[in-house]
Protein backbone atom coordinates (compact mmCIF):
# COMPACT_ATOMS: atom_id res chain seq x y z
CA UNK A 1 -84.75 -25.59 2.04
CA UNK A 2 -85.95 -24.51 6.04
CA UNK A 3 -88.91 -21.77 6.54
CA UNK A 4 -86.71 -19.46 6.78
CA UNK A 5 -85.05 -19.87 2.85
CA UNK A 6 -88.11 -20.11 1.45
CA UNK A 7 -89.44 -16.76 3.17
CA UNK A 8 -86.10 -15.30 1.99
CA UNK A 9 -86.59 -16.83 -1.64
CA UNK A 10 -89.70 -17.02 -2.21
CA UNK A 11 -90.98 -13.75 -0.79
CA UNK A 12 -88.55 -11.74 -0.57
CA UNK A 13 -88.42 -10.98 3.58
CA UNK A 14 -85.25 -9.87 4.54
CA UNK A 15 -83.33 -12.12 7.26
CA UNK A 16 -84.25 -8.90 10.04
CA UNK A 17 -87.90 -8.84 9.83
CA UNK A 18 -88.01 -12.69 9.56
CA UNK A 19 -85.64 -12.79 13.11
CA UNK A 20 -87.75 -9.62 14.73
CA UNK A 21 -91.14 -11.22 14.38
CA UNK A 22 -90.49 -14.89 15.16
CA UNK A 23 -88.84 -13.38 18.23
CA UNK A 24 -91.37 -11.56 19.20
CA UNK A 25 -94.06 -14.47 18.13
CA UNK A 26 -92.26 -16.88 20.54
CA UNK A 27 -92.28 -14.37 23.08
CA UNK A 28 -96.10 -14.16 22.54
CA UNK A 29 -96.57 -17.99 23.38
CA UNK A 30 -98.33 -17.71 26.75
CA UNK A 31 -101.21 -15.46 25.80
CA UNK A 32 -101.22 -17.99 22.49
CA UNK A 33 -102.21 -20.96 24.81
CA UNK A 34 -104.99 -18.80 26.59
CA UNK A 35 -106.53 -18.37 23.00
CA UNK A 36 -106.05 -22.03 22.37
CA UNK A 37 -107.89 -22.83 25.49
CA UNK A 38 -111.04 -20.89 24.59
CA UNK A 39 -111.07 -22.11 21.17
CA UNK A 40 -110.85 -26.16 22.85
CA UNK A 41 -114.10 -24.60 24.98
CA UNK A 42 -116.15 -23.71 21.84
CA UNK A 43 -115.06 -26.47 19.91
CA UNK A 44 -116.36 -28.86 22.27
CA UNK A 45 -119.93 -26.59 22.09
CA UNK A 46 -120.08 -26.45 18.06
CA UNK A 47 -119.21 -30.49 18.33
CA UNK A 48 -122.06 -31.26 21.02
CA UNK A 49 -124.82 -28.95 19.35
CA UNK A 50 -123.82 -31.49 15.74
CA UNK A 51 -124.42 -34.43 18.07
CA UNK A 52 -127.60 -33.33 20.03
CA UNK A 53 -129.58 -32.52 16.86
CA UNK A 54 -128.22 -35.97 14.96
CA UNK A 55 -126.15 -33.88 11.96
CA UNK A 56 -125.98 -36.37 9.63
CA UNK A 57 -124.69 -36.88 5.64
CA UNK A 58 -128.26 -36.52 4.29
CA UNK A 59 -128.81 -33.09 5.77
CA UNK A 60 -125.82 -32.27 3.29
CA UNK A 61 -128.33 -32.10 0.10
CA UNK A 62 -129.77 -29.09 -0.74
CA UNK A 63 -133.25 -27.56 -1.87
CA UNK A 64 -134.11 -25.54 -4.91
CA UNK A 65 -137.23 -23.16 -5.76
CA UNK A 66 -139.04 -22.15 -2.68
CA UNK A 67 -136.55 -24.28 -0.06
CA UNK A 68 -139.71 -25.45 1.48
CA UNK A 69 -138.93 -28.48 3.93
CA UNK A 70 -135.03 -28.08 3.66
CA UNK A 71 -134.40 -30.61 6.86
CA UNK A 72 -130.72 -29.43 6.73
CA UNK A 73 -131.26 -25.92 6.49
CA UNK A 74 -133.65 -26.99 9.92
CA UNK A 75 -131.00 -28.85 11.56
CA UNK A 76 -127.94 -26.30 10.78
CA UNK A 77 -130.22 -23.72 12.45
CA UNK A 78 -131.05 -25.76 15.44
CA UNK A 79 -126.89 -26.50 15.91
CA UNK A 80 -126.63 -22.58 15.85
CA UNK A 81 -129.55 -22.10 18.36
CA UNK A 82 -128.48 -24.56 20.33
CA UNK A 83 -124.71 -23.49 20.39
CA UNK A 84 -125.81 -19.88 20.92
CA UNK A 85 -128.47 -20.80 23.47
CA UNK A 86 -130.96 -18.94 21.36
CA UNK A 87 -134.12 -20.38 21.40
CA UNK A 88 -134.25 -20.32 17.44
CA UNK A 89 -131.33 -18.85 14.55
CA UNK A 90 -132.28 -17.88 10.91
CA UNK A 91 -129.24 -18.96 8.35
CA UNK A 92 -129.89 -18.46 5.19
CA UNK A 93 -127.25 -17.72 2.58
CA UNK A 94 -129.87 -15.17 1.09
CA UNK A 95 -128.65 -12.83 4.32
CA UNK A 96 -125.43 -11.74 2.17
CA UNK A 97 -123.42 -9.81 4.57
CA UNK A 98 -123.32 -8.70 8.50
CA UNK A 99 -125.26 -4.94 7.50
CA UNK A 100 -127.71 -7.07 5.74
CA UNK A 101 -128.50 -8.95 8.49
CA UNK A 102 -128.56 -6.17 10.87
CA UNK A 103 -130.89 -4.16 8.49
CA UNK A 104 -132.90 -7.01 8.28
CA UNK A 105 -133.68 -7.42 11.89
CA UNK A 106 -134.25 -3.63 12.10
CA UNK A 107 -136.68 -3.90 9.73
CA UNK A 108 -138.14 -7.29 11.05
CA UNK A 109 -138.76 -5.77 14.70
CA UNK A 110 -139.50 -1.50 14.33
CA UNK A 111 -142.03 0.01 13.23
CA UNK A 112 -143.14 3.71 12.84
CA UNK A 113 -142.60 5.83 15.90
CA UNK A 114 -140.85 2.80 17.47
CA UNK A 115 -137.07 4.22 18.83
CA UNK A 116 -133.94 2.62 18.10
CA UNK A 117 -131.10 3.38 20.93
CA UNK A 118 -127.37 3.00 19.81
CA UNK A 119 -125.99 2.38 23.40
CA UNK A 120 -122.45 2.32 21.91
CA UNK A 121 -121.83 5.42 20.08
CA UNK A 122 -121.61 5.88 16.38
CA UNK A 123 -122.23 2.69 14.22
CA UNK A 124 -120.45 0.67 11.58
CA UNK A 125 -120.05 3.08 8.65
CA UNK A 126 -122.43 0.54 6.46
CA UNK A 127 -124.99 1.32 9.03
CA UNK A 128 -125.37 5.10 8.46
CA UNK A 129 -127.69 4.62 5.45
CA UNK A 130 -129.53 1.53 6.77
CA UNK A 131 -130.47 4.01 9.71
CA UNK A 132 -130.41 6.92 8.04
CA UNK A 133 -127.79 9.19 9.62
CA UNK A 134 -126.96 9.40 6.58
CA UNK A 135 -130.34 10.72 4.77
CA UNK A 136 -130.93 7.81 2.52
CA UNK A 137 -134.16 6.58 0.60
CA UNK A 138 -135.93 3.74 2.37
CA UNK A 139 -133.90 4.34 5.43
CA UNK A 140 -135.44 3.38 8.66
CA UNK A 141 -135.41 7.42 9.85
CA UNK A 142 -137.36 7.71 6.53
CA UNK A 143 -140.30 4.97 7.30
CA UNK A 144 -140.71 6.31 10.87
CA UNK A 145 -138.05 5.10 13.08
CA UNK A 146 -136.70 7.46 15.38
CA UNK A 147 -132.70 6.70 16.18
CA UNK A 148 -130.70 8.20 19.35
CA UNK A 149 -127.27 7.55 19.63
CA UNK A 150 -125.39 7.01 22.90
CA UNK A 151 -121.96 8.46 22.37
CA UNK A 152 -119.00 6.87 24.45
CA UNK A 153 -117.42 8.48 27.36
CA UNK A 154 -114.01 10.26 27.12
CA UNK A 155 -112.48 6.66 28.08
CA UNK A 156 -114.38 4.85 25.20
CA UNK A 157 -116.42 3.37 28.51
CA UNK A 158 -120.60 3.25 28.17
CA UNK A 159 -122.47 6.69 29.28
CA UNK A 160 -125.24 4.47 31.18
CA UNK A 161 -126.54 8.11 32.59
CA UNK A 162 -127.51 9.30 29.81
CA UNK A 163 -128.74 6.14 28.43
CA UNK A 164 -130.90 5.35 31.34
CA UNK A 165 -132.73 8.85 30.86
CA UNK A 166 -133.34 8.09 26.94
CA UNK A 167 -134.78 5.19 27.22
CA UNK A 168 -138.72 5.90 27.31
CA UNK A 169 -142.06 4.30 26.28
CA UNK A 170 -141.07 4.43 22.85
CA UNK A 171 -137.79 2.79 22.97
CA UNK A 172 -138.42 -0.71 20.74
CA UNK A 173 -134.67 -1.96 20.16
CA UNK A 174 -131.61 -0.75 22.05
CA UNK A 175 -128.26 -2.15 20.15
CA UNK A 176 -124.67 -2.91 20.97
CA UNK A 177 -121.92 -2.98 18.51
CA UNK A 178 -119.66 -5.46 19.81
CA UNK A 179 -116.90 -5.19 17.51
CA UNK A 180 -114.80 -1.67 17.32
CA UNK A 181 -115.71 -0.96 14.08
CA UNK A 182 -113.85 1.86 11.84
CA UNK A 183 -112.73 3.50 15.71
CA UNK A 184 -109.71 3.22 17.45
CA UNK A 185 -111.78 2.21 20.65
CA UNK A 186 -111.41 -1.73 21.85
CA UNK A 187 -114.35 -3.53 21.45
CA UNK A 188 -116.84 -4.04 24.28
CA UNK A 189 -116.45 -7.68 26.10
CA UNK A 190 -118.62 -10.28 27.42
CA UNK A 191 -118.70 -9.45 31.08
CA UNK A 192 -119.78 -5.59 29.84
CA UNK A 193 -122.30 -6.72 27.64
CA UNK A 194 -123.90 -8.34 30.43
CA UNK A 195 -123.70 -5.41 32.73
CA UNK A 196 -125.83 -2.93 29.28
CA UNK A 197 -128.14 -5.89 29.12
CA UNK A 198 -128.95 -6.27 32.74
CA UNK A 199 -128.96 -1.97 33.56
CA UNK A 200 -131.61 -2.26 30.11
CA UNK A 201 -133.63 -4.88 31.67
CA UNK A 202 -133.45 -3.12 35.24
CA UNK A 203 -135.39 -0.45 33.51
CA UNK A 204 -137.63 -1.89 31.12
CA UNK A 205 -137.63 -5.85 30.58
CA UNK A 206 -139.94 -5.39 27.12
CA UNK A 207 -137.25 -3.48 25.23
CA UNK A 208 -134.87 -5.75 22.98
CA UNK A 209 -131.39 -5.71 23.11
CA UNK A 210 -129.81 -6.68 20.23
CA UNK A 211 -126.10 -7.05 19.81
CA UNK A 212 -124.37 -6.54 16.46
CA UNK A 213 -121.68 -9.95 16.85
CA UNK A 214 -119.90 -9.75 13.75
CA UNK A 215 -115.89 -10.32 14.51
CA UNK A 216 -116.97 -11.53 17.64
CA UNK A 217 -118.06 -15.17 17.27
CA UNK A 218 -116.03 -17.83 19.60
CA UNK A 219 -113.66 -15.03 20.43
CA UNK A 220 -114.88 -15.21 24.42
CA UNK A 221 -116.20 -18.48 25.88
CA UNK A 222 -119.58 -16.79 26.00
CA UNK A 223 -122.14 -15.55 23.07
CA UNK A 224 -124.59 -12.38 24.45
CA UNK A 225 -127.69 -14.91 24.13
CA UNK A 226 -125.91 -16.72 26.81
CA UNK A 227 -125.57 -13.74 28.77
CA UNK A 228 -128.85 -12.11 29.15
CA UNK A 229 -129.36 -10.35 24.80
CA UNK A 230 -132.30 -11.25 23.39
CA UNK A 231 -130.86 -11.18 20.10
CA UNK A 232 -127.27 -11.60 17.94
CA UNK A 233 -126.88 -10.72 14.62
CA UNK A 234 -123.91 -11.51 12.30
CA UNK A 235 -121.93 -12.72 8.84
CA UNK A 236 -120.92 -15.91 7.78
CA UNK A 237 -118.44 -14.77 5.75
CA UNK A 238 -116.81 -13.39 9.01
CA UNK A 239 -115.92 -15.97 11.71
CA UNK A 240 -119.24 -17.99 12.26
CA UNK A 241 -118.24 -19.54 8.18
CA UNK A 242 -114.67 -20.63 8.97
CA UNK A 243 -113.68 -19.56 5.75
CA UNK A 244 -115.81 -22.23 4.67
CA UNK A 245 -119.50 -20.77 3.93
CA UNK A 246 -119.80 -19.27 0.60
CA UNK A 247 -121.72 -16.31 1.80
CA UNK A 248 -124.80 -15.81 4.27
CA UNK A 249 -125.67 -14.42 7.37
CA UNK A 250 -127.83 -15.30 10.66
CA UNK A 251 -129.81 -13.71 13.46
CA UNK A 252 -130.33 -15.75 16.51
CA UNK A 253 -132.49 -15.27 19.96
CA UNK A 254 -135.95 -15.02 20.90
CA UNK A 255 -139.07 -16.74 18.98
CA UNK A 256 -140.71 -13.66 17.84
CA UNK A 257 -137.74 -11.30 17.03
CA UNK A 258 -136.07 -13.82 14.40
CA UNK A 259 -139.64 -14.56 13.24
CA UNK A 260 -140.00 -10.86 12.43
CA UNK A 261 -136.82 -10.76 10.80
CA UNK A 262 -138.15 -13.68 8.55
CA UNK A 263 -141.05 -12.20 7.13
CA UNK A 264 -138.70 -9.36 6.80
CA UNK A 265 -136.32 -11.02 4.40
CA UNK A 266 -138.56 -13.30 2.54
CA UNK A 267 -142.63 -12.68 2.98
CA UNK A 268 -144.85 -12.05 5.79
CA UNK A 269 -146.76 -15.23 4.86
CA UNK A 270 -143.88 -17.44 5.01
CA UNK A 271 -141.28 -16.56 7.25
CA UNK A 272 -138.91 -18.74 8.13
CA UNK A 273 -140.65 -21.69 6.20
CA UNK A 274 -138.63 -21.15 2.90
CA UNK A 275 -135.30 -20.28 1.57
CA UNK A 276 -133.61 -22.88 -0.68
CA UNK A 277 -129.81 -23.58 0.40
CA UNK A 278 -128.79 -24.84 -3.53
CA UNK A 279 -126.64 -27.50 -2.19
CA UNK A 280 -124.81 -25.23 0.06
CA UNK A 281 -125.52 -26.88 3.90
CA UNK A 282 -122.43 -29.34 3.72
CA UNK A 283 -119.86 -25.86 3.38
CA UNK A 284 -122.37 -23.96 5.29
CA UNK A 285 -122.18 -26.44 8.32
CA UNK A 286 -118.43 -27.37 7.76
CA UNK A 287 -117.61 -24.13 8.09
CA UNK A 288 -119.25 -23.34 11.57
CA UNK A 289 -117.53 -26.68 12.78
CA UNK A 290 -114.36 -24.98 11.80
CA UNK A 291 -115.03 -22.18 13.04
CA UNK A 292 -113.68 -22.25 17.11
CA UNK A 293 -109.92 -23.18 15.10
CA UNK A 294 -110.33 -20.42 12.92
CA UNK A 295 -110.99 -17.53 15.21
CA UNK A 296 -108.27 -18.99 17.26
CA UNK A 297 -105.48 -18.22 14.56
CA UNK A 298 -107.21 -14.97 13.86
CA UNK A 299 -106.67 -13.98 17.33
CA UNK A 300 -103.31 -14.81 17.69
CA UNK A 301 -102.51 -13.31 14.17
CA UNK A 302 -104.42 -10.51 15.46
CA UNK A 303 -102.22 -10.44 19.19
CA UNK A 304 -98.95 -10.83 16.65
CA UNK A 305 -99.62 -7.88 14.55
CA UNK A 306 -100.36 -5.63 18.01
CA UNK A 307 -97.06 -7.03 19.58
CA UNK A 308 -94.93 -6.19 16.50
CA UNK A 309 -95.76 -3.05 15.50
CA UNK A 310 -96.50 -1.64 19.32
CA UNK A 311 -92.58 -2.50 19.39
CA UNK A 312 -92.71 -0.40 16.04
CA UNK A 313 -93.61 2.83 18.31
CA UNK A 314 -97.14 2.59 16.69
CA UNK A 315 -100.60 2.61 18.78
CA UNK A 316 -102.69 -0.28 18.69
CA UNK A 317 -106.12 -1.45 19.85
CA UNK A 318 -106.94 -3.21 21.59
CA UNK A 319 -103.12 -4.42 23.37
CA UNK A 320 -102.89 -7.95 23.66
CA UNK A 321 -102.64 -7.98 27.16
CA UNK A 322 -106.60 -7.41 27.56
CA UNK A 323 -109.36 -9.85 27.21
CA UNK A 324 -110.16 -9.62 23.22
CA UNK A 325 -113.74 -9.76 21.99
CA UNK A 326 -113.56 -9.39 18.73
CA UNK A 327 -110.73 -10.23 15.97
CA UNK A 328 -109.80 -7.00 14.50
CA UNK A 329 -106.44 -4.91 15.42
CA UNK A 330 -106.51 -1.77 14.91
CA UNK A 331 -103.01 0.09 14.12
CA UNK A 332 -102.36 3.81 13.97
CA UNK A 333 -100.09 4.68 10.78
CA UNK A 334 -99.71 7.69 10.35
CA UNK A 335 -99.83 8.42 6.81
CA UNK A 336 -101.69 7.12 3.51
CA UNK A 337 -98.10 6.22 2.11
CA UNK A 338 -97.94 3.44 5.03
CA UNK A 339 -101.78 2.17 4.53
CA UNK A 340 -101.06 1.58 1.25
CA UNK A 341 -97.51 -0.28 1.91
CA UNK A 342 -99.27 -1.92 4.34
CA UNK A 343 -101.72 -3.46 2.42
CA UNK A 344 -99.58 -4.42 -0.38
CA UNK A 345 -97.60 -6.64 1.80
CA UNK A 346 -100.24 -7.83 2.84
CA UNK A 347 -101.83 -8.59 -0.44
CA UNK A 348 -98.39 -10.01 -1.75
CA UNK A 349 -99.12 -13.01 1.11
CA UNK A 350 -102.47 -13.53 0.05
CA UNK A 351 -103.13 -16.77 -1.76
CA UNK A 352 -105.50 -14.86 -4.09
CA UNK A 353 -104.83 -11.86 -6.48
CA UNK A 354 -101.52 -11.55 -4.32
CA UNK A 355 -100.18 -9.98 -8.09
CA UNK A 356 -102.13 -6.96 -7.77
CA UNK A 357 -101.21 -3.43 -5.99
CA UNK A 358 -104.04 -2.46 -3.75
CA UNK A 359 -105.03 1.51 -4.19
CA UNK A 360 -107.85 3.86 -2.40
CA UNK A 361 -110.68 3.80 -4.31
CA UNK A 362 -114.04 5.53 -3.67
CA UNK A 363 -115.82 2.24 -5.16
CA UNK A 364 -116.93 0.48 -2.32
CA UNK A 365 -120.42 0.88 -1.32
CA UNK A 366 -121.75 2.76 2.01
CA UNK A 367 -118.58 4.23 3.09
CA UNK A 368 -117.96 8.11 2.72
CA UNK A 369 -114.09 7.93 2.39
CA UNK A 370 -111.81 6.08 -0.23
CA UNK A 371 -111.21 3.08 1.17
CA UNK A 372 -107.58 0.75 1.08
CA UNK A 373 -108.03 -2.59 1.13
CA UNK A 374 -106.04 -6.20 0.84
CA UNK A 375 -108.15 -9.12 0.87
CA UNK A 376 -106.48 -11.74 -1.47
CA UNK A 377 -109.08 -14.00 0.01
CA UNK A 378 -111.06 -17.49 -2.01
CA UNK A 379 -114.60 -15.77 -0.39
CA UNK A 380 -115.34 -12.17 -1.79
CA UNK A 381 -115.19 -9.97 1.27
CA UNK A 382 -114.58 -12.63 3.58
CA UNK A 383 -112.90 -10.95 6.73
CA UNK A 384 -112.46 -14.03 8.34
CA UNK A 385 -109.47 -14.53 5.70
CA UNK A 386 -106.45 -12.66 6.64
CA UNK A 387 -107.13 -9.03 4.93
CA UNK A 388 -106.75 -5.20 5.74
CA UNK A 389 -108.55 -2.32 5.20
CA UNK A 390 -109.38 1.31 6.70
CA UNK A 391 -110.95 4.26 5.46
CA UNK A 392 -108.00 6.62 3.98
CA UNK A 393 -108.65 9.46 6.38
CA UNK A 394 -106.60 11.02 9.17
CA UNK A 395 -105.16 9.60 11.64
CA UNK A 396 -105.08 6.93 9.01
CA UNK A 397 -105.67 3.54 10.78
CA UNK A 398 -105.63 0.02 9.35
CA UNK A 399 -107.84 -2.55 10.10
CA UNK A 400 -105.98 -6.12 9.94
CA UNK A 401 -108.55 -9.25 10.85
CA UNK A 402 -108.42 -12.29 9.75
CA UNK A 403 -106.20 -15.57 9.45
CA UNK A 404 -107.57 -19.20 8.41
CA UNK A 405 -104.55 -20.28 9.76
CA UNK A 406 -101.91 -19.49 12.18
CA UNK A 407 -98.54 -20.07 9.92
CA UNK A 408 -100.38 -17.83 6.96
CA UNK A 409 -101.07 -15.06 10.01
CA UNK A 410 -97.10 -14.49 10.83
CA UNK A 411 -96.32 -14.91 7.11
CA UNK A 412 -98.82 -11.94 6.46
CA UNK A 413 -97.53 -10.00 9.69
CA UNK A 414 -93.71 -10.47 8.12
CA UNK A 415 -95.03 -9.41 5.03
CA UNK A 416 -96.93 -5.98 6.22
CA UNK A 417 -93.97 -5.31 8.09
CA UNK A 418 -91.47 -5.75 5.36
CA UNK A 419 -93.09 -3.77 2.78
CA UNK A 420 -93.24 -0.85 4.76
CA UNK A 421 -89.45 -1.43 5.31
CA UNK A 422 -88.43 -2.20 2.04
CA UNK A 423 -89.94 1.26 1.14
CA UNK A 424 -87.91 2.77 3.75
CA UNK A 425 -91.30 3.75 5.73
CA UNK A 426 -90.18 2.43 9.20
CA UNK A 427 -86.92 1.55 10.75
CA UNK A 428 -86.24 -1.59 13.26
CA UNK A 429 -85.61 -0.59 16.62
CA UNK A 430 -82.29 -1.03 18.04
């Protein structure tokens, strides 16, 4: 039996989808080998940031109670300082997810009357509470914070007039969401990420710039702390794990900011000097080592799904023939009917819970619209594991991201694609 019979047999792809993706996967091979290239670059980083700080098997055991003295937890975050060029990185597996972590350096660094600028529009929908657009209890509007939002120019480009005549006296933190989030815009890239932090600094070098990295880890050559942020913030159970970590999070930069963000999370009178791990350091570490390979098949399962269903007739951000930043594709259905085929082919490829029918459900914490979603995945929530989701809401886009490997990646992109034609949703064209 080839590939081919068992994707017939096995999963029921009919013999045209199976022909009209490989096609247009082979086709896809050159921009493959530039995403191979950058993850060779970052492997060779993760790999010399393990050998500089002397990983070794006995940093592998784990600390219980108060995690005081935990020399692995110490050397895991000295490979992601070192990696990041940060001058110190909090890991802890008690940071549970990417808005956790963000809220946690929010709260870490601002304090009444302080202002937090948004220099890249509207937030992540998670975020709305955490700030408080969204009038929330213990929100940082509520204690004090005041929050001005940038909004993007007609283009989706950065209005840097009006955020050079915001930014005041009072401005503590000004933030960039690297990733798209729930938008159809791309996501912003190194090289303009640079260009914020330097027009920032131009005006006033006290204020922090903090960058939101989730879905963007090892997806450029360059991390903002190597290009001029004073902070990152992001999830391990998105690419910085590798599909490995069981959960966490981490915030990285400057001395004082992650120090803040310590207290913040644990106690002012501790900080950053406790926080068992509970054996977790060997998956926790494995899975950053991992992690370069991983985002690579992401991307290109990410590149596959934009070529495929662009030849669909649907729109798709970002196009694969721009410089990615971050791992999610973005494409434009059309209708709830097709979010939810979608996501049950993509759920039928999942190695995980692939028997159940994913439906919209209002059940998912922090977001205001039922959301669809397929993550079959072994890590609760892990987007780093092939998965889709989207909020069920005109012009009804899903959000595919994902793919621990590259073979599961075009499997899944078959899959999406063949569930929507089996339910005569689409038609091949000719």
């Amino acid at each position: 039996m080839n590939t081919r019979d068992i994707y017939f047999e096995k999963f029921g792809i009919k013999p045209e989808i199976f022909e009209f993706v490989d096609e247009v996967a082979k086709a896809a091979e050159p921009r493959f080998r530039e995403v191979e290239d950058i993850a060779e670059y970052n492997q060779a980083k993760v790999l010399a940031a393990c050998v500089k700080n002397g990983l070794s098997e006995a940093h592998f055991a784990g600390t219980t109670g108060y995690g005081i003295g935990d020399i692995g937890r110490d050397v895991m975050e000295a490979i992601y300082a070192d990696t990041f060029n940060a001058d110190v990185a909090l890991v802890r597996m008690q940071i549970i997810s990417g808005t956790h972590a963000l809220s946690t350096a929010f709260f870490g660094s601002l304090r009444y009357g302080d202002e937090l600028v948004y220099a890249t529009g509207q937030p992540y929908d998670t975020l709305h509470r955490v700030i408080g657009i969204t009038p929330t209890k213990g929100s940082l509007i509520e204690h004090g914070v005041v929050y001005r939002q940038i909004n993007l120019l007609a283009d989706g480009g950065i209005d840097y007039d009006t955020l050079g005549k915001t930014i005041n006296e009072k401005t503590k933190v000004v933030a960039i969401q690297r990733s798209k989030g729930y938008s159809f815009q791309t996501g912003f890239p190194i090289a303009e990420i640079k260009k914020i932090c330097e027009f920032v600094k131009n005006i006033r070098k006290d204020v922090l710039v903090m960058v939101d990295n989730c879905y963007g880890e090892f997806v450029e050559r360059l991390e903002p702390t190597e290009i001029g942020a004073d902070a990152i913030v992001g999830s391990l159970i998105k690419n910085p794990g590798g599909g490995i970590a069981p959960t966490g999070g981490y915030i990285a930069g400057g001395h004082t900011f992650v120090e803040n963000a310590a207290r913040c999370l644990f106690s002012p009178s501790m900080g950053m000097a406790q926080g068992a791990t509970l054996g977790q350091n060997k998956p926790m570490l494995m899975g950053f080592f991992l992690a370069p390979s991983m985002v690579c098949a992401s991307v290109k399962t990410a590149i596959l799904f934009d070529e495929v269903f662009s030849k669909m007739g649907f729109k798709t951000s970002p196009p694969s023939s721009v410089t990615r930043t971050d791992t999610p594709q973005v494409i434009r259905l059309g209708s709830a009917e097709k979010m939810i085929a979608f996501c049950r082919g993509i759920q039928k490829a999942s190695p995980v819970d692939s028997m159940f029918d994913p439906e919209p459900s209002f059940e998912m914490p922090g977001y205001a619209d039922p959301l669809i979603s397929a993550a079959g995945a072994f890590t609760q929530g892990s987007t780093i594991e092939l998965s889709a989701d989207g909020p069920v809401r005109p012009p009804y886009d899903i959000y595919v991201q994902g793919g621990l490997t590259w073979h599961h990646g075009k499997l899944g992109t078959m899959m999406a694609l063949n569930q929507l034609y089996i339910e005569n949703l689409v038609k091949l064209p000719k």
